[in-house]
PDB file of N, CA and C in Angstrom:
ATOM      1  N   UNK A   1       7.424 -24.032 -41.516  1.00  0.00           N
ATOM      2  CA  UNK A   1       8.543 -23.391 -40.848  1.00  0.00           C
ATOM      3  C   UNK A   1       8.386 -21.876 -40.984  1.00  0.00           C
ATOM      4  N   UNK A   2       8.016 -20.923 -39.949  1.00  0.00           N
ATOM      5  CA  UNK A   2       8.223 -19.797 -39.841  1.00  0.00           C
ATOM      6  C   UNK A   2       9.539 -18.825 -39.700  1.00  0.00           C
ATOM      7  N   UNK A   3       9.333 -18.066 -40.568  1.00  0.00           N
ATOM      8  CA  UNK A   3      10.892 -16.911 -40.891  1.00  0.00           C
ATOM      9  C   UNK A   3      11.631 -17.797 -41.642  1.00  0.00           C
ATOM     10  N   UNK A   4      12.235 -18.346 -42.323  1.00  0.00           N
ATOM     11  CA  UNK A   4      13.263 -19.332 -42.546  1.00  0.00           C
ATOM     12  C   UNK A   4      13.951 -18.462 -43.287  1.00  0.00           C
ATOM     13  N   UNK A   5      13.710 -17.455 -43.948  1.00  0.00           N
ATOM     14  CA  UNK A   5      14.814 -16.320 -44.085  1.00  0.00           C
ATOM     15  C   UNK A   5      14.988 -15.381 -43.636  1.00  0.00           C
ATOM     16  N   UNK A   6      14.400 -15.370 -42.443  1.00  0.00           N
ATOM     17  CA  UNK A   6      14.819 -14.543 -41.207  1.00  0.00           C
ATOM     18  C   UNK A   6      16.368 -14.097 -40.837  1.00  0.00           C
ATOM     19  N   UNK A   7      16.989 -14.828 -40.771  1.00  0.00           N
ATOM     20  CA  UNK A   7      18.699 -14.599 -40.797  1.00  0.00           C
ATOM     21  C   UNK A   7      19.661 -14.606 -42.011  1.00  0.00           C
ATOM     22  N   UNK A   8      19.136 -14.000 -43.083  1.00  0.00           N
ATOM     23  CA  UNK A   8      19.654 -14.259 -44.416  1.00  0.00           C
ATOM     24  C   UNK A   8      19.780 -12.653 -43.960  1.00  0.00           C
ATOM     25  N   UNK A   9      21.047 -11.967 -44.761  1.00  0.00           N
ATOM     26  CA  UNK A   9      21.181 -11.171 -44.622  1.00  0.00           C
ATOM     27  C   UNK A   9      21.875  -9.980 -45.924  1.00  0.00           C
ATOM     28  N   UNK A  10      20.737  -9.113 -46.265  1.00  0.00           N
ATOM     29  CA  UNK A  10      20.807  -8.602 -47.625  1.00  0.00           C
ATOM     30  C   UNK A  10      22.269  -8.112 -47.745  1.00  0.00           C
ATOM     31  N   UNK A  11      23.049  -7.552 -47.132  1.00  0.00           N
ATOM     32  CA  UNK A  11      24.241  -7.534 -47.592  1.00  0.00           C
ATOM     33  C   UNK A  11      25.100  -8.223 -47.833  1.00  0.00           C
ATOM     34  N   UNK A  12      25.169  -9.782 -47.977  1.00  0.00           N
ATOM     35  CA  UNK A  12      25.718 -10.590 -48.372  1.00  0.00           C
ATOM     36  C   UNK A  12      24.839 -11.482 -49.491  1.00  0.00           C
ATOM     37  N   UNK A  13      23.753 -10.437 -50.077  1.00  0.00           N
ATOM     38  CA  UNK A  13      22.958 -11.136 -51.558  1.00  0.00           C
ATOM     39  C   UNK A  13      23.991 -11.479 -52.301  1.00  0.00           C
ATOM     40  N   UNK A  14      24.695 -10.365 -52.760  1.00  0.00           N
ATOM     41  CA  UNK A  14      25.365 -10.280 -53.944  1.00  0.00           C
ATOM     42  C   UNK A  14      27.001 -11.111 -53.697  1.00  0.00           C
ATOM     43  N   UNK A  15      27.293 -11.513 -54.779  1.00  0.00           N
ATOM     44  CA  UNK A  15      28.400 -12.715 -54.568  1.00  0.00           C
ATOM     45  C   UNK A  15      29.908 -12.275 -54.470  1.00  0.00           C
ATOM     46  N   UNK A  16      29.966 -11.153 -54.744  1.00  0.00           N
ATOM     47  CA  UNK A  16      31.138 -10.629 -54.769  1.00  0.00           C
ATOM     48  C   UNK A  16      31.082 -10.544 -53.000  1.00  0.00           C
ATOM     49  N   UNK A  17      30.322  -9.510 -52.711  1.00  0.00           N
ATOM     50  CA  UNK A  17      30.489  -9.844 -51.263  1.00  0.00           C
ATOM     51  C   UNK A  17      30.032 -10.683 -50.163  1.00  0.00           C
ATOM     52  N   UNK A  18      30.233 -11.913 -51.281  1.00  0.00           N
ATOM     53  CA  UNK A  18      30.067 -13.622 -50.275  1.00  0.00           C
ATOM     54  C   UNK A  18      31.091 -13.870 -50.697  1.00  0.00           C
ATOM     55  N   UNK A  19      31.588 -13.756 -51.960  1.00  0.00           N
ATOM     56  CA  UNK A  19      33.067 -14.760 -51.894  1.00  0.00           C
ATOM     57  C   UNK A  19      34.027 -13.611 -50.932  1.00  0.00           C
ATOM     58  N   UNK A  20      34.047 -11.999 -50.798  1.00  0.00           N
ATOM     59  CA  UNK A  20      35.007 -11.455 -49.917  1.00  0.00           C
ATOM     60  C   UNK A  20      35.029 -11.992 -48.702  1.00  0.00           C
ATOM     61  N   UNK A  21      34.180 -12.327 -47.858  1.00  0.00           N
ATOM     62  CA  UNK A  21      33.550 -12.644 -46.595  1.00  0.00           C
ATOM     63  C   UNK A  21      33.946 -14.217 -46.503  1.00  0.00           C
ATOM     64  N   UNK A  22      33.909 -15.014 -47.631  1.00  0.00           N
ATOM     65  CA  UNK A  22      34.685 -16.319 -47.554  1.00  0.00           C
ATOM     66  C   UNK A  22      35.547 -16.305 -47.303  1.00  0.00           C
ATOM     67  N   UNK A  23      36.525 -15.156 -48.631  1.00  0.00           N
ATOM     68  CA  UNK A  23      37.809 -15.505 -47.657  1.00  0.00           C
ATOM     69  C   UNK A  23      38.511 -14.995 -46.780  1.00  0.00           C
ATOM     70  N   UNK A  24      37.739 -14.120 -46.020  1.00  0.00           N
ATOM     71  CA  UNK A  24      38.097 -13.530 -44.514  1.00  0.00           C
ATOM     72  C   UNK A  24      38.166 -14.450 -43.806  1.00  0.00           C
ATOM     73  N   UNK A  25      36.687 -15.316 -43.635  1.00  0.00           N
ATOM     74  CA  UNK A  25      36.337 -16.354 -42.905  1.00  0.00           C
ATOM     75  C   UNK A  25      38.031 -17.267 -42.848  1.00  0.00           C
ATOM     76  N   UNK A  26      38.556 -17.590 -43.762  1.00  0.00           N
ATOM     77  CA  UNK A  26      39.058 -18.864 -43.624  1.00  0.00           C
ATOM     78  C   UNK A  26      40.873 -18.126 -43.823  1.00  0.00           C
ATOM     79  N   UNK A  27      40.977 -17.066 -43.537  1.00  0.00           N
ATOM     80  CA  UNK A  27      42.118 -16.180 -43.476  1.00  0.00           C
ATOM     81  C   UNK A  27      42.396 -15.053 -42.884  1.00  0.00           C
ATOM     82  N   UNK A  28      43.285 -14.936 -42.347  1.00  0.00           N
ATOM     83  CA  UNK A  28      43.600 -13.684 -41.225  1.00  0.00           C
ATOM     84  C   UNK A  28      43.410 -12.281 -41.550  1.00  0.00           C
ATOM     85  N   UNK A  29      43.963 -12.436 -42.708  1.00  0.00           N
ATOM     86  CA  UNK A  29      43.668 -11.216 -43.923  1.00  0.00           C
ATOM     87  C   UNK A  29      43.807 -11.261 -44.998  1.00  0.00           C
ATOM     88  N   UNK A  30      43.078 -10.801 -46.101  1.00  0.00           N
ATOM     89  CA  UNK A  30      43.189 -11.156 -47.607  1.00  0.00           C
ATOM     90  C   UNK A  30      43.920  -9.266 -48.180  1.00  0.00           C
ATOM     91  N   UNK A  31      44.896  -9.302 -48.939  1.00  0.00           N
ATOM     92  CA  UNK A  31      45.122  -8.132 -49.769  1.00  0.00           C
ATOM     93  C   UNK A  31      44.033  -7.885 -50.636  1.00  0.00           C
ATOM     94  N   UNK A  32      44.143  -6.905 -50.994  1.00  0.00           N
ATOM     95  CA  UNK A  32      43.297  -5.916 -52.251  1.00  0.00           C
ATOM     96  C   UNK A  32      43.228  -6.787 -53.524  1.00  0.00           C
ATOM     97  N   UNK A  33      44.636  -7.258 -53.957  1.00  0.00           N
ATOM     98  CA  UNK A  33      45.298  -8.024 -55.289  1.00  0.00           C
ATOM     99  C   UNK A  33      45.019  -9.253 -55.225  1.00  0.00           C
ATOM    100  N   UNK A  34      45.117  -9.978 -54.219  1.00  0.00           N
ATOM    101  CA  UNK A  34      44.268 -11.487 -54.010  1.00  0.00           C
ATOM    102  C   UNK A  34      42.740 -11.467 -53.892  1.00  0.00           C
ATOM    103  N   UNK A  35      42.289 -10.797 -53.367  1.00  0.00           N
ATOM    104  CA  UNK A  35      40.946 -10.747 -53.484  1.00  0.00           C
ATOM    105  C   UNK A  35      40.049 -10.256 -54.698  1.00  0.00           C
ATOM    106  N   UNK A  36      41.100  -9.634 -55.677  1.00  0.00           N
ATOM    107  CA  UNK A  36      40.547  -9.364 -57.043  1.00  0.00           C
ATOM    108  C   UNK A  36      41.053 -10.157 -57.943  1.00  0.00           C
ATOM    109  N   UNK A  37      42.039 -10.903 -57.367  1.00  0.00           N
ATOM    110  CA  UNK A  37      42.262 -11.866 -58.775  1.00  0.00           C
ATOM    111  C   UNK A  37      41.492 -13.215 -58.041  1.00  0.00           C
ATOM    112  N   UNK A  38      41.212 -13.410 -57.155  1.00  0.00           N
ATOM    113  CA  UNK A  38      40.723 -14.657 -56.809  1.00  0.00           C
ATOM    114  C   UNK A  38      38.966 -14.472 -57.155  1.00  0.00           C
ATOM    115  N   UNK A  39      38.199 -13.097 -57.219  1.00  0.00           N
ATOM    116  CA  UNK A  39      37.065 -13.323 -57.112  1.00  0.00           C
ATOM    117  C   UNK A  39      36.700 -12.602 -58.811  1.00  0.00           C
ATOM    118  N   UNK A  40      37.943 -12.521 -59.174  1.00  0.00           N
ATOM    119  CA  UNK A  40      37.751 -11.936 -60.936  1.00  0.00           C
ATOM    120  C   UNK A  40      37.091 -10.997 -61.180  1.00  0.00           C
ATOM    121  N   UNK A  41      36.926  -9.244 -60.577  1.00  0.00           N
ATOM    122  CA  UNK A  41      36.547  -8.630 -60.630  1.00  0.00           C
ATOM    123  C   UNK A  41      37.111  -7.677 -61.070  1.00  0.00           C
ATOM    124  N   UNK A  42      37.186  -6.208 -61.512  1.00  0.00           N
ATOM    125  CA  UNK A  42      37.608  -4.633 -61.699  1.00  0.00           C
ATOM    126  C   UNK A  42      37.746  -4.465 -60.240  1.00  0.00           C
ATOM    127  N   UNK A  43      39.349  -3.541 -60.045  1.00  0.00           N
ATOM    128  CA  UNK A  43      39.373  -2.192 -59.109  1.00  0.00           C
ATOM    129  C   UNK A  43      38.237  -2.057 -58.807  1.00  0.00           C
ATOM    130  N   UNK A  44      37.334  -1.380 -59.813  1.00  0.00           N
ATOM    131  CA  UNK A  44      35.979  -0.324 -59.144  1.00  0.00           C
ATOM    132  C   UNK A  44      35.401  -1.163 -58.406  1.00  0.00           C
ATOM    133  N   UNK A  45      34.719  -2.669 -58.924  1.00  0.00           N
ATOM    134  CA  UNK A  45      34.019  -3.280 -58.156  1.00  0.00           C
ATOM    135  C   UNK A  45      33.887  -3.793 -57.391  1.00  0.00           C
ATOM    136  N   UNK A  46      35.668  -4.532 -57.150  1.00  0.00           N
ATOM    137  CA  UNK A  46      35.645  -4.723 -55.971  1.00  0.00           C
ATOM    138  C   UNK A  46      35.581  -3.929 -54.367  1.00  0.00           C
ATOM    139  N   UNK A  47      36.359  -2.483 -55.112  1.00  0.00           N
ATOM    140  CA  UNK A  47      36.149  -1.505 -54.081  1.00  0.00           C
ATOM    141  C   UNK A  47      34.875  -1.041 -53.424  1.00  0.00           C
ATOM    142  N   UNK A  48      33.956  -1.079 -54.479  1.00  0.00           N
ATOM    143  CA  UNK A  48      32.417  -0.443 -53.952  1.00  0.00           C
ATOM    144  C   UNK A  48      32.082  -1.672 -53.119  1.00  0.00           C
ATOM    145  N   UNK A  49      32.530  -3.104 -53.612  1.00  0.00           N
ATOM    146  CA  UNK A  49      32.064  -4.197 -52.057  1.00  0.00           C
ATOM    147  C   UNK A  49      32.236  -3.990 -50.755  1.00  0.00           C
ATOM    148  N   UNK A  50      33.571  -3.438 -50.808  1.00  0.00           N
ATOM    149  CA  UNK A  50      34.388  -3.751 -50.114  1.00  0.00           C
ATOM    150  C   UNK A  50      33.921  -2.176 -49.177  1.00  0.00           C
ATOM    151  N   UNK A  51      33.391  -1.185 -49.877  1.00  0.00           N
ATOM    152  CA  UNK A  51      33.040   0.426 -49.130  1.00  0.00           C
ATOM    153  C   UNK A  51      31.970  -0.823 -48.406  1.00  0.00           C
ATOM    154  N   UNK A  52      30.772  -1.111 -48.986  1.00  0.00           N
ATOM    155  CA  UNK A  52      29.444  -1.400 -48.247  1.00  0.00           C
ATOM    156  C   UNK A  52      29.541  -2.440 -46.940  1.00  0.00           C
ATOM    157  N   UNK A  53      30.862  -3.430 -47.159  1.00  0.00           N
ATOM    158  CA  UNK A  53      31.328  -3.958 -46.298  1.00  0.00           C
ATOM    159  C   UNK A  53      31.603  -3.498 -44.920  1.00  0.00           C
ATOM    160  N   UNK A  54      32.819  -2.028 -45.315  1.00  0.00           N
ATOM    161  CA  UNK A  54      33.006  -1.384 -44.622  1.00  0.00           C
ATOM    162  C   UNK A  54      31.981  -0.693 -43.865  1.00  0.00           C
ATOM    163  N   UNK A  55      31.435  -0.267 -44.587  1.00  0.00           N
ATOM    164  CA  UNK A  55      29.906   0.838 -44.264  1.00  0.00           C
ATOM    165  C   UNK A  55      29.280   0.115 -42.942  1.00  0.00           C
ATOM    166  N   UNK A  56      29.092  -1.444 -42.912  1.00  0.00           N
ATOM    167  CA  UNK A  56      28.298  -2.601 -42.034  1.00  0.00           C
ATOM    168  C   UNK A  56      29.284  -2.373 -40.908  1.00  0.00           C
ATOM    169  N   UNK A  57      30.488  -2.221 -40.535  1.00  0.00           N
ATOM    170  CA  UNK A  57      31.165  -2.234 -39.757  1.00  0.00           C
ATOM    171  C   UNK A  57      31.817  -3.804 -39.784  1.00  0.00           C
ATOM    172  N   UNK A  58      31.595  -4.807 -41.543  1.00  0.00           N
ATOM    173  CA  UNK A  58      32.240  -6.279 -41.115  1.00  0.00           C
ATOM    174  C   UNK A  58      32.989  -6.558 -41.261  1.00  0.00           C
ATOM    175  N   UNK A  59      33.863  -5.602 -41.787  1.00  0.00           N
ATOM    176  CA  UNK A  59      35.271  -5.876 -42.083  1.00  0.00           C
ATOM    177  C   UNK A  59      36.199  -4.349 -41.756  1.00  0.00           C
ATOM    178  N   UNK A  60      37.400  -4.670 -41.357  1.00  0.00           N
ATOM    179  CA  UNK A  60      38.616  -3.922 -41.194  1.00  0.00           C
ATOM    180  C   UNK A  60      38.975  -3.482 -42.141  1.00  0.00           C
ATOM    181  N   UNK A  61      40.494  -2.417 -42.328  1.00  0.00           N
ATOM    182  CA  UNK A  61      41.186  -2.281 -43.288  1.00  0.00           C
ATOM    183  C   UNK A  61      42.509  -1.683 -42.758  1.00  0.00           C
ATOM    184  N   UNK A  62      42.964  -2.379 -43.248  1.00  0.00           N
ATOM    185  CA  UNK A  62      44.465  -1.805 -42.677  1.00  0.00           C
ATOM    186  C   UNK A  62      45.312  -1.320 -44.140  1.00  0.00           C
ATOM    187  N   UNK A  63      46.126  -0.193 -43.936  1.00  0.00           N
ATOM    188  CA  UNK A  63      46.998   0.150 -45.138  1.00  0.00           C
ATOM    189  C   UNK A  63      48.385   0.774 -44.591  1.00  0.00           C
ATOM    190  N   UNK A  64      49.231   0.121 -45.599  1.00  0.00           N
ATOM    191  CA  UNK A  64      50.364   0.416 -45.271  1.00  0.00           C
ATOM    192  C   UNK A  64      51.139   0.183 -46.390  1.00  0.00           C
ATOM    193  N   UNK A  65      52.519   0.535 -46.058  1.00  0.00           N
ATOM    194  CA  UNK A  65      53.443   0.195 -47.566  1.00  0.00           C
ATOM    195  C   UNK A  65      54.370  -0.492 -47.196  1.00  0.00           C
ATOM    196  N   UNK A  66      54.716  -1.202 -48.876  1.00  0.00           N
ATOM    197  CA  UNK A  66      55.947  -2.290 -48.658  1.00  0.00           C
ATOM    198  C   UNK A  66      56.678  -1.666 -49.945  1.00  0.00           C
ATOM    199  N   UNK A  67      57.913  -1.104 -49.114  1.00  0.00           N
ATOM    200  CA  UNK A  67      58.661   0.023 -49.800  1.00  0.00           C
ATOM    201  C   UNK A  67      57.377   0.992 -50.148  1.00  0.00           C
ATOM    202  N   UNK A  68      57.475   1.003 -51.534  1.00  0.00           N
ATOM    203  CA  UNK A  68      57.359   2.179 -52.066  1.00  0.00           C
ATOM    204  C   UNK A  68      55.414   1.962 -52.513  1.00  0.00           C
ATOM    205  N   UNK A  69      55.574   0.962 -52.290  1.00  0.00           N
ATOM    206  CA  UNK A  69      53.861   0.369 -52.863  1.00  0.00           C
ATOM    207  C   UNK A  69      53.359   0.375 -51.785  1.00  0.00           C
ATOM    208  N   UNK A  70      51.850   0.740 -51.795  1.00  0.00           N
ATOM    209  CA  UNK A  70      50.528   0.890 -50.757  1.00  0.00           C
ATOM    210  C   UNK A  70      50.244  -0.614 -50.939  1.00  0.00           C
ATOM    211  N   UNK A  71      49.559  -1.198 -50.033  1.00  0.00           N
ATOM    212  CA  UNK A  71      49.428  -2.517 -49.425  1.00  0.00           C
ATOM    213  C   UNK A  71      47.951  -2.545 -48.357  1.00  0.00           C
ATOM    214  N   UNK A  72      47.027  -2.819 -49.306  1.00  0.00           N
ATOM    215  CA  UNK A  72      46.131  -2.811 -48.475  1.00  0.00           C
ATOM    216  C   UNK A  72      45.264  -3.967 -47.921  1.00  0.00           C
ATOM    217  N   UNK A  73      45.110  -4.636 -46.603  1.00  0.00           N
ATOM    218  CA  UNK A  73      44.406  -5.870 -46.218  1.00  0.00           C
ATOM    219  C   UNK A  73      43.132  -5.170 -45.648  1.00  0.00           C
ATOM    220  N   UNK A  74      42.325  -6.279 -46.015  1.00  0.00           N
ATOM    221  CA  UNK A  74      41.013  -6.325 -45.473  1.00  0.00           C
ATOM    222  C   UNK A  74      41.404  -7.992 -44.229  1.00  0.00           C
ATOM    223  N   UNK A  75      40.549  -7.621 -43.537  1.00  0.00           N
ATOM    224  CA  UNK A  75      39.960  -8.568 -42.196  1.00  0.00           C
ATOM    225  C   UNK A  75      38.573  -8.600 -41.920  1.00  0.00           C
ATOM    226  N   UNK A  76      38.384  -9.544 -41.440  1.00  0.00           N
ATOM    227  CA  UNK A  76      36.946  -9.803 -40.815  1.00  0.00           C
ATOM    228  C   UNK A  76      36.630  -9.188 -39.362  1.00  0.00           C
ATOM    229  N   UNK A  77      36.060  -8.453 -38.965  1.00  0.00           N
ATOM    230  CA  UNK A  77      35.505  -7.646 -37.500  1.00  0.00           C
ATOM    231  C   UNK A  77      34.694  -8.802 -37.358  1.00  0.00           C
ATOM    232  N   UNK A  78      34.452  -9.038 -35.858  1.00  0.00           N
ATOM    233  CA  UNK A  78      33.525  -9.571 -34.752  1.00  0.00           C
ATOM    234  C   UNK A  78      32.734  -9.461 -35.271  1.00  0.00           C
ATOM    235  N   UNK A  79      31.643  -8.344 -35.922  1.00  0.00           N
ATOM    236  CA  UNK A  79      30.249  -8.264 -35.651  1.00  0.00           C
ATOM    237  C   UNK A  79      29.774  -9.096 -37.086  1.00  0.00           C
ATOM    238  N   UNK A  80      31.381  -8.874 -38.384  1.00  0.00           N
ATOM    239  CA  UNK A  80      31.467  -9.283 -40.015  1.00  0.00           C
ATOM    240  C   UNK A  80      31.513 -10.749 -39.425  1.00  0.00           C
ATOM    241  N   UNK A  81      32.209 -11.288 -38.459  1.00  0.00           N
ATOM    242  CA  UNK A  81      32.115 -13.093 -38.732  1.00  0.00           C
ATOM    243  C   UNK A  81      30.878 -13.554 -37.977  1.00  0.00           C
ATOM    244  N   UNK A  82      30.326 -12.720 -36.680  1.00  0.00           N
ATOM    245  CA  UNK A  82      29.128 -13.098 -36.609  1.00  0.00           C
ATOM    246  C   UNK A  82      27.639 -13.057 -37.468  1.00  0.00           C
ATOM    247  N   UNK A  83      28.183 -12.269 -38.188  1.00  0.00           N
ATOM    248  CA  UNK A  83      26.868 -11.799 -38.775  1.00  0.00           C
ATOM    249  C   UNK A  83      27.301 -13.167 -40.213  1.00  0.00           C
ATOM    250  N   UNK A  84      27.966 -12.956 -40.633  1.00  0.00           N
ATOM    251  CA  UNK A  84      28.124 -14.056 -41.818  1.00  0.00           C
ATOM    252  C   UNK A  84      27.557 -15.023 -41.478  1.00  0.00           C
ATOM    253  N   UNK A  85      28.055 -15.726 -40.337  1.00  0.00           N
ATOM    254  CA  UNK A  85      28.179 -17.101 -39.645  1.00  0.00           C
ATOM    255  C   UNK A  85      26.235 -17.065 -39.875  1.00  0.00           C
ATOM    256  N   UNK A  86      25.845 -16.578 -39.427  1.00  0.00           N
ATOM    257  CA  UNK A  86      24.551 -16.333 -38.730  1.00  0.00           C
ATOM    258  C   UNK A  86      23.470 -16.581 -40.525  1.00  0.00           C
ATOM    259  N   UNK A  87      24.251 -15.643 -41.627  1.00  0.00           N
ATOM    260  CA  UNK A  87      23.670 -15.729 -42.905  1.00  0.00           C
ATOM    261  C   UNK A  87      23.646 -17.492 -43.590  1.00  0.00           C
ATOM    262  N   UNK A  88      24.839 -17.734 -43.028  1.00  0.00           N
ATOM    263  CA  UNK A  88      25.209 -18.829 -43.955  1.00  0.00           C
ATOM    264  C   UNK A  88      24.737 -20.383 -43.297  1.00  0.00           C
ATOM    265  N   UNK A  89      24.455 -20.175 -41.568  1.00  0.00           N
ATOM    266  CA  UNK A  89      23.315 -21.479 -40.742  1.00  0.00           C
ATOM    267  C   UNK A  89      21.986 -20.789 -41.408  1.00  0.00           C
ATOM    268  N   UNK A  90      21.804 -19.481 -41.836  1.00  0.00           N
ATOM    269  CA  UNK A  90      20.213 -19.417 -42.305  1.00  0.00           C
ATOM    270  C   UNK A  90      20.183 -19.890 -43.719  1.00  0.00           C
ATOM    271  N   UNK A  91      21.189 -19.827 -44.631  1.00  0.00           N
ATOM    272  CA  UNK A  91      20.841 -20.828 -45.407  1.00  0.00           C
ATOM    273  C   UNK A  91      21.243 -22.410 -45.639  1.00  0.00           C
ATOM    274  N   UNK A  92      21.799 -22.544 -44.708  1.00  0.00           N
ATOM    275  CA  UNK A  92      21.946 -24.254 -44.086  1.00  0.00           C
ATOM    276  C   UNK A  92      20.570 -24.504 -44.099  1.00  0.00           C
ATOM    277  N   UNK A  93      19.823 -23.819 -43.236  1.00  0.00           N
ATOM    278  CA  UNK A  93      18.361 -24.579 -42.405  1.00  0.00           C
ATOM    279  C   UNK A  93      17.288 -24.343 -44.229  1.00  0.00           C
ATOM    280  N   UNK A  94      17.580 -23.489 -44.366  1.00  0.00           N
ATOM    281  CA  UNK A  94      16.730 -23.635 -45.743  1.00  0.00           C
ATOM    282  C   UNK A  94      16.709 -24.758 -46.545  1.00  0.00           C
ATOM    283  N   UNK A  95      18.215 -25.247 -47.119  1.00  0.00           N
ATOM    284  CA  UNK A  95      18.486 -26.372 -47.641  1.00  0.00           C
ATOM    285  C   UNK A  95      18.077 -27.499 -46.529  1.00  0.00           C
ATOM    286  N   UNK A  96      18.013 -27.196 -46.215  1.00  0.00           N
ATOM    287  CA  UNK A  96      18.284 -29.160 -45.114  1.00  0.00           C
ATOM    288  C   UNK A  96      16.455 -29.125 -44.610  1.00  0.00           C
ATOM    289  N   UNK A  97      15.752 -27.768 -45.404  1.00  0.00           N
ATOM    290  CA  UNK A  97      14.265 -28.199 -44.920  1.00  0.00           C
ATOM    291  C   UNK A  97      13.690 -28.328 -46.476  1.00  0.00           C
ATOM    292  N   UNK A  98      14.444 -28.303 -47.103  1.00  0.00           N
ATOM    293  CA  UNK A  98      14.157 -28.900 -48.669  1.00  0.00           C
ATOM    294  C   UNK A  98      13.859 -30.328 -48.644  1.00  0.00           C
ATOM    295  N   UNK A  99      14.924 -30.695 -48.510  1.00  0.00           N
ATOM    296  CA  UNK A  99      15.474 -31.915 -48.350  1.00  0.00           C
ATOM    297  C   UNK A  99      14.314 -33.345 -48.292  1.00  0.00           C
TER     298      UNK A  99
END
């Protein structure tokens, strides 16, 4: 099988920003505070995911306040669920040529 990690895609190596990208995938928008207590990380680290994310153009950010507190969601962009989608059939076909 030629290329078979051809569509694997280095910005989604690292797991912090596979589990962010999960749960875009399967949610309209995830907050700042759910996405760090769900993927058990630091402020800092999740933020620097979440810049390189940004940086790709695969995710949104919207900010706003509720009252007096900043409120910030992340979303998944078009090019962030295609491009995931695209990482995660390239490692489908890997596994299933194990097999």
């Amino acid at each position: 099988m030629k290329n078979i990690i051809q569509n694997i895609n280095k910005i989604f190596d690292h797991r912090v920003r596979l589990g962010i990208m999960s749960a875009l995938m399967v949610n309209d928008h995830v907050d700042f505070n759910t996405l760090k207590e769900l993927l058990g990380v630091t402020d800092g680290n999740l933020a620097s995911h979440l810049k390189s994310l940004e940086k790709e153009e695969y995710i949104d950010i919207n900010k706003e306040f509720i009252g007096k507190k900043p409120n910030t969601k992340y979303s998944s962009t078009q090019l962030g669920t295609l491009e995931f989608k695209k990482h995660i059939n390239a490692l489908e076909r890997i596994i299933k040529s194990q097999s």
